[in-house]
Protein backbone atom coordinates (compact mmCIF):
# COMPACT_ATOMS: atom_id res chain seq x y z
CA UNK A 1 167.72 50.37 177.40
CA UNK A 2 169.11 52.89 174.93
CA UNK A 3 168.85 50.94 171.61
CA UNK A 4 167.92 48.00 169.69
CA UNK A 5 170.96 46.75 169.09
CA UNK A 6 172.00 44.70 171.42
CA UNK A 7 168.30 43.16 171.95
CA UNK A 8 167.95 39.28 171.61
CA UNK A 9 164.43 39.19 171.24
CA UNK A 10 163.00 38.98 167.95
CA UNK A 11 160.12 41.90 167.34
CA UNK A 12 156.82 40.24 165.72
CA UNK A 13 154.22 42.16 164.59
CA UNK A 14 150.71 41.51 165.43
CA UNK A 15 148.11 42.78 163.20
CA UNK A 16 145.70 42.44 159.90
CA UNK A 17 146.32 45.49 158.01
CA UNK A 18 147.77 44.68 154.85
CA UNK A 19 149.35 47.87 154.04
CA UNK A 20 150.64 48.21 158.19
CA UNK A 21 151.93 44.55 157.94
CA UNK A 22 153.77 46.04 154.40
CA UNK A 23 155.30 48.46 155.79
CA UNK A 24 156.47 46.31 158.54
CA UNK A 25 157.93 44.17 156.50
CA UNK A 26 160.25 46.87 155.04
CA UNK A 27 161.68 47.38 158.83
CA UNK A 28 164.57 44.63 159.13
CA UNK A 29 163.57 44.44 162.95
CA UNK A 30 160.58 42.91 162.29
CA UNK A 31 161.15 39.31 162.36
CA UNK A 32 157.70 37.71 161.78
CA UNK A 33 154.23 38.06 162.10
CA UNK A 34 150.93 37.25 164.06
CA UNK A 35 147.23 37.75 164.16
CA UNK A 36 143.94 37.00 165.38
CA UNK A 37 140.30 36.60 164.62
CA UNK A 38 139.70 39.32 166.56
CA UNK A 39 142.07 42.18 164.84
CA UNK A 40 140.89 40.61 161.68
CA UNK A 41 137.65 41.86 162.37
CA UNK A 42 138.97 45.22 163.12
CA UNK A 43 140.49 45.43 160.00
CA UNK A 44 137.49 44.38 158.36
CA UNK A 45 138.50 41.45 156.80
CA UNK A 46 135.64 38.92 155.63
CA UNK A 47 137.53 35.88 153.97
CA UNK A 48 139.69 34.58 155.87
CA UNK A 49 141.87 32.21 153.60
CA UNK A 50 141.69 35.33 151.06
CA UNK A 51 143.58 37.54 153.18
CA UNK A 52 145.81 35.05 154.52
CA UNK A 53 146.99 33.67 151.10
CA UNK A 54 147.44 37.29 149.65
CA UNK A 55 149.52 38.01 152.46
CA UNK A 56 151.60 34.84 152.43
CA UNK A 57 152.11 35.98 148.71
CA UNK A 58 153.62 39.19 149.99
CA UNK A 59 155.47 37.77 153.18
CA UNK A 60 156.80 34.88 151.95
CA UNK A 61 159.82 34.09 154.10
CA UNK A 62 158.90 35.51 157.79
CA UNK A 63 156.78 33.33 160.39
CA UNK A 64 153.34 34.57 160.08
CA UNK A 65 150.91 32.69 162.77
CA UNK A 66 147.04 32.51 162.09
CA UNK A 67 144.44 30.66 164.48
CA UNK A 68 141.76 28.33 164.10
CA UNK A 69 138.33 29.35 164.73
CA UNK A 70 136.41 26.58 165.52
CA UNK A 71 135.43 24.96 169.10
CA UNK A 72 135.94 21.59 168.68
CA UNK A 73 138.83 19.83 168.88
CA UNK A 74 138.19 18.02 165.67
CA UNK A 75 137.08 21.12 163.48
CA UNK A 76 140.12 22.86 165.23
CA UNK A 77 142.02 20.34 163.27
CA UNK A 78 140.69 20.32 160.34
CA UNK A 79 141.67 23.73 160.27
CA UNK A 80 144.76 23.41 161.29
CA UNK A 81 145.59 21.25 158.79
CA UNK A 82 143.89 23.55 156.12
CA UNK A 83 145.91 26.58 157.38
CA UNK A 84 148.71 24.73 158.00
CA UNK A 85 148.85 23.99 154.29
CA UNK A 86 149.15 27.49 153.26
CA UNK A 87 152.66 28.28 153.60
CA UNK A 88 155.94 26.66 155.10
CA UNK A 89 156.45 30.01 157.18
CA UNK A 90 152.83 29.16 158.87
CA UNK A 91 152.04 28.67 162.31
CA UNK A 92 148.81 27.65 163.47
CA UNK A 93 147.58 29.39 166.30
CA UNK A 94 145.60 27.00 168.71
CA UNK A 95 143.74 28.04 171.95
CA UNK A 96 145.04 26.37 174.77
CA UNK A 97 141.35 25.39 175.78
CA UNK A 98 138.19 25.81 173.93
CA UNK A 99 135.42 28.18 174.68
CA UNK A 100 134.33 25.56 177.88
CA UNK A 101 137.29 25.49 179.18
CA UNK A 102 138.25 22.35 177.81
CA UNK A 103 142.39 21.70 177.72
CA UNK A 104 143.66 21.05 173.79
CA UNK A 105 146.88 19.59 175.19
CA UNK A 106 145.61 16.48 173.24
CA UNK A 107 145.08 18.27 170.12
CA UNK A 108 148.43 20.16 170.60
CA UNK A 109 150.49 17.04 170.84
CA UNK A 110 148.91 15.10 168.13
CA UNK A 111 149.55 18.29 165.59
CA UNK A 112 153.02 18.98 166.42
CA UNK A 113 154.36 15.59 166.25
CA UNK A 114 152.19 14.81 162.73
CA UNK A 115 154.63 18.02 161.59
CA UNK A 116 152.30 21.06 162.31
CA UNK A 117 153.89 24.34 163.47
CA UNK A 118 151.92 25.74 166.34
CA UNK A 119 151.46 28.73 168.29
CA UNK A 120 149.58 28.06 171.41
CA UNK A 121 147.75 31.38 172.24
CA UNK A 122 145.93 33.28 175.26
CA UNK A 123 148.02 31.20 178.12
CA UNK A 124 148.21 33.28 181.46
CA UNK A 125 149.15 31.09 184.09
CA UNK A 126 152.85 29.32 184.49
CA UNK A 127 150.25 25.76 184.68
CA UNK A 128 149.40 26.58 181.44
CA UNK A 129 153.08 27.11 180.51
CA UNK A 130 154.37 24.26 182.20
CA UNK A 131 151.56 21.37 180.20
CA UNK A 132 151.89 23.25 176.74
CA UNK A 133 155.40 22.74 176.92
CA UNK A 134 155.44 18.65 177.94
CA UNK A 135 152.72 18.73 175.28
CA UNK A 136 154.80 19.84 172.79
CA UNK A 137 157.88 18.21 173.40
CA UNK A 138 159.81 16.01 170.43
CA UNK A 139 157.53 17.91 168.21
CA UNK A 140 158.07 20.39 165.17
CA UNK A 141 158.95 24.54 166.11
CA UNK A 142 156.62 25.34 168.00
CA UNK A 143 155.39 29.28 170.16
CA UNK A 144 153.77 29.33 173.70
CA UNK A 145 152.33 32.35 173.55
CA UNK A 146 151.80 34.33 177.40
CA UNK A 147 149.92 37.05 177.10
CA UNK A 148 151.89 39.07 179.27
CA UNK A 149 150.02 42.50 178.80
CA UNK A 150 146.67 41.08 180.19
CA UNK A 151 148.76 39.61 183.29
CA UNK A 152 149.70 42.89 183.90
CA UNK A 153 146.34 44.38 183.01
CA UNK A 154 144.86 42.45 186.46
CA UNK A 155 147.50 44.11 188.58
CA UNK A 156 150.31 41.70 188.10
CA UNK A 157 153.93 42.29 187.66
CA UNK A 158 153.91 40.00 184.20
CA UNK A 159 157.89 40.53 184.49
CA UNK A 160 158.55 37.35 187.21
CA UNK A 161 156.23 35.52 185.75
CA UNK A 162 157.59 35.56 182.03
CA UNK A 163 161.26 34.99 183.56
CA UNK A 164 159.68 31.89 185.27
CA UNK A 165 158.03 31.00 182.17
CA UNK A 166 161.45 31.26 180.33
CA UNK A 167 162.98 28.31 182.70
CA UNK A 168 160.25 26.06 182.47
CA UNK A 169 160.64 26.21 178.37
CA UNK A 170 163.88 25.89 178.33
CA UNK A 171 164.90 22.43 177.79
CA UNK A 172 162.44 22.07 174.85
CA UNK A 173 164.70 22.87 172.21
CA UNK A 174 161.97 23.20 169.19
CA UNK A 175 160.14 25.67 171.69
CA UNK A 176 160.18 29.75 171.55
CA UNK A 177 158.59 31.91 174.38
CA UNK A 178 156.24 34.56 172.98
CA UNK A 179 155.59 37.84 175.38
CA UNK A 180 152.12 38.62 174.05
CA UNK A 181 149.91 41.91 173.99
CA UNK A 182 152.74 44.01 175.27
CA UNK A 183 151.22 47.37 176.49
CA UNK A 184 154.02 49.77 175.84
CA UNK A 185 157.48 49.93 174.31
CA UNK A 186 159.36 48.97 177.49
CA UNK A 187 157.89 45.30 177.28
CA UNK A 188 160.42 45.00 174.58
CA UNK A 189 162.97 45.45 177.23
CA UNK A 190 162.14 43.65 179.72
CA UNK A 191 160.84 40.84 177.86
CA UNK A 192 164.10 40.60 176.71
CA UNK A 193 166.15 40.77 179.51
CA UNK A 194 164.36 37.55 180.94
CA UNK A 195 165.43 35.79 178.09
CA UNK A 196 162.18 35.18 176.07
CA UNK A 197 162.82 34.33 172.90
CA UNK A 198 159.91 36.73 170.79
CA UNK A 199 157.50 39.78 171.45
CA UNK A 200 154.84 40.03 169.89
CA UNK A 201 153.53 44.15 169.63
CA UNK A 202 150.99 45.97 167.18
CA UNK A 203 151.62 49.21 165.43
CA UNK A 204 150.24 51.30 168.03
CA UNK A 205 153.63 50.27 170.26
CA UNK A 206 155.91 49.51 167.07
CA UNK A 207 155.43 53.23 165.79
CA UNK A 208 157.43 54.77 169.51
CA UNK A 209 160.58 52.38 168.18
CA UNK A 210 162.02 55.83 166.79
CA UNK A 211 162.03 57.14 170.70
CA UNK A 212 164.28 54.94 172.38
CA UNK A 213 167.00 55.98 173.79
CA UNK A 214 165.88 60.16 172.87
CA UNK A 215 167.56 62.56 174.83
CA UNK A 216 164.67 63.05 177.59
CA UNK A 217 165.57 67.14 177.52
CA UNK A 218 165.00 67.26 174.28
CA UNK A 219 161.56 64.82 174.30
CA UNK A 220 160.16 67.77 177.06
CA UNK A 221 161.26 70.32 175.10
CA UNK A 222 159.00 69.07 172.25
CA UNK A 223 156.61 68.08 174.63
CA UNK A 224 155.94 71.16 176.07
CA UNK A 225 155.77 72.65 172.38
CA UNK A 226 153.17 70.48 171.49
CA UNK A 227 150.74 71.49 174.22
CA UNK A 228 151.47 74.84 173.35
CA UNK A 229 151.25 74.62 169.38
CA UNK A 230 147.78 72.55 170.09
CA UNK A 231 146.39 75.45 172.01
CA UNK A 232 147.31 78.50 169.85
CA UNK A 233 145.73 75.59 166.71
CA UNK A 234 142.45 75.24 169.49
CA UNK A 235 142.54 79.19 169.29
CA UNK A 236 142.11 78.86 173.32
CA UNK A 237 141.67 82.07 175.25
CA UNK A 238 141.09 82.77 179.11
């Protein structure tokens, strides 16, 4: 786990900073791109198509994915379509159920085999995993994104789980495993030692990629320098 060089896994970053998802861009790691309603909002963005067509103009030849908003099945397709149309590096995110719980297996099939790229987002049980991908199956490129880092958030070891999810993907051919909301840097790893085939990570984790594989003297060295430089800067006395 000392470098990126021998890694498999393509790196995509997740996020809705223009000038983040820029600089990104620069990095040859960086293989693609994803976002979400939700870190759209955090970035403050307000038109959606605006901000999705400026940055297809700057990223034209990476996968970016961007997901529907809507709650029915037939809006969800309409924009699908819509977003669809933006770019030929586009894939649609789609919910794999709507706010009621309601599967979009149906909607997922009929998209990908009418020549939509999706990404089917916010999966968390193998189930899931296992109906997306028969779903999907004879259809365009498609992600299953398993978001990994909330898996682990309730306790679980996300690590089994992902490898399973890796076997039961792979004899879809036009399918890629996604390891989603990765938590810290070492999801890299292990995401790609059970074979899946992207990781998805925002800045927050992509900014420790200059740490890996430090000499771990040397990192508590510098650790124990900053505690000390932030106290004498504090002007701390006892």
């Amino acid at each position: 786990m000392s470098s990126f060089s021998n890694l498999k896994i393509k790196i995509f970053a997740d996020g809705a900073d223009k000038a983040t998802m820029l600089r990104l861009y620069a990095d040859s790691r960086i293989r693609g791109f994803t976002t979400n309603p939700t870190l759209m909002r955090k970035a403050g963005i307000t038109d959606y198509e605006e901000f999705a067509r400026d940055i297809l103009a700057s990223i034209p030849d990476r996968p970016i994915s961007f997901e529907v908003f809507g709650d029915d099945f037939a809006e969800m397709e309409r924009q699908a379509r819509r977003i669809a149309s933006w770019g030929k590096n586009v894939y649609v995110k789609i919910p794999v159920t709507n706010t009621r719980g309601e599967s979009s297996l149906e909607l997922i099939r009929h998209l990908t085999r009418s020549g939509v790229k999706v990404n089917v987002t916010a999966l968390l049980t193998l189930a899931q995993v296992r109906d997306v991908a028969a779903a999907l199956k004879g259809g365009v490129p498609a992600y299953i994104s398993v978001f990994a880092g909330r898996i682990a958030d309730s306790g679980r070891d996300p690590v089994p789980m992902m490898a399973a999810a890796v076997e039961l993907v792979a004899p879809y051919r036009n399918i890629e495993l996604i390891w989603a909301s990765p938590r810290e840097l070492l999801n890299i790893f292990q995401a790609d030692s059970v074979g899946c085939h992207i990781i998805t990570a925002t800045s927050d984790v992509l900014k420790k990629m200059h740490v890996v594989g430090k000499d771990l003297t040397e990192y508590s060295l510098e650790t124990v320098r900053m505690f000390y430089n932030d106290a004498v800067e504090s002007g701390f006395v006892l």
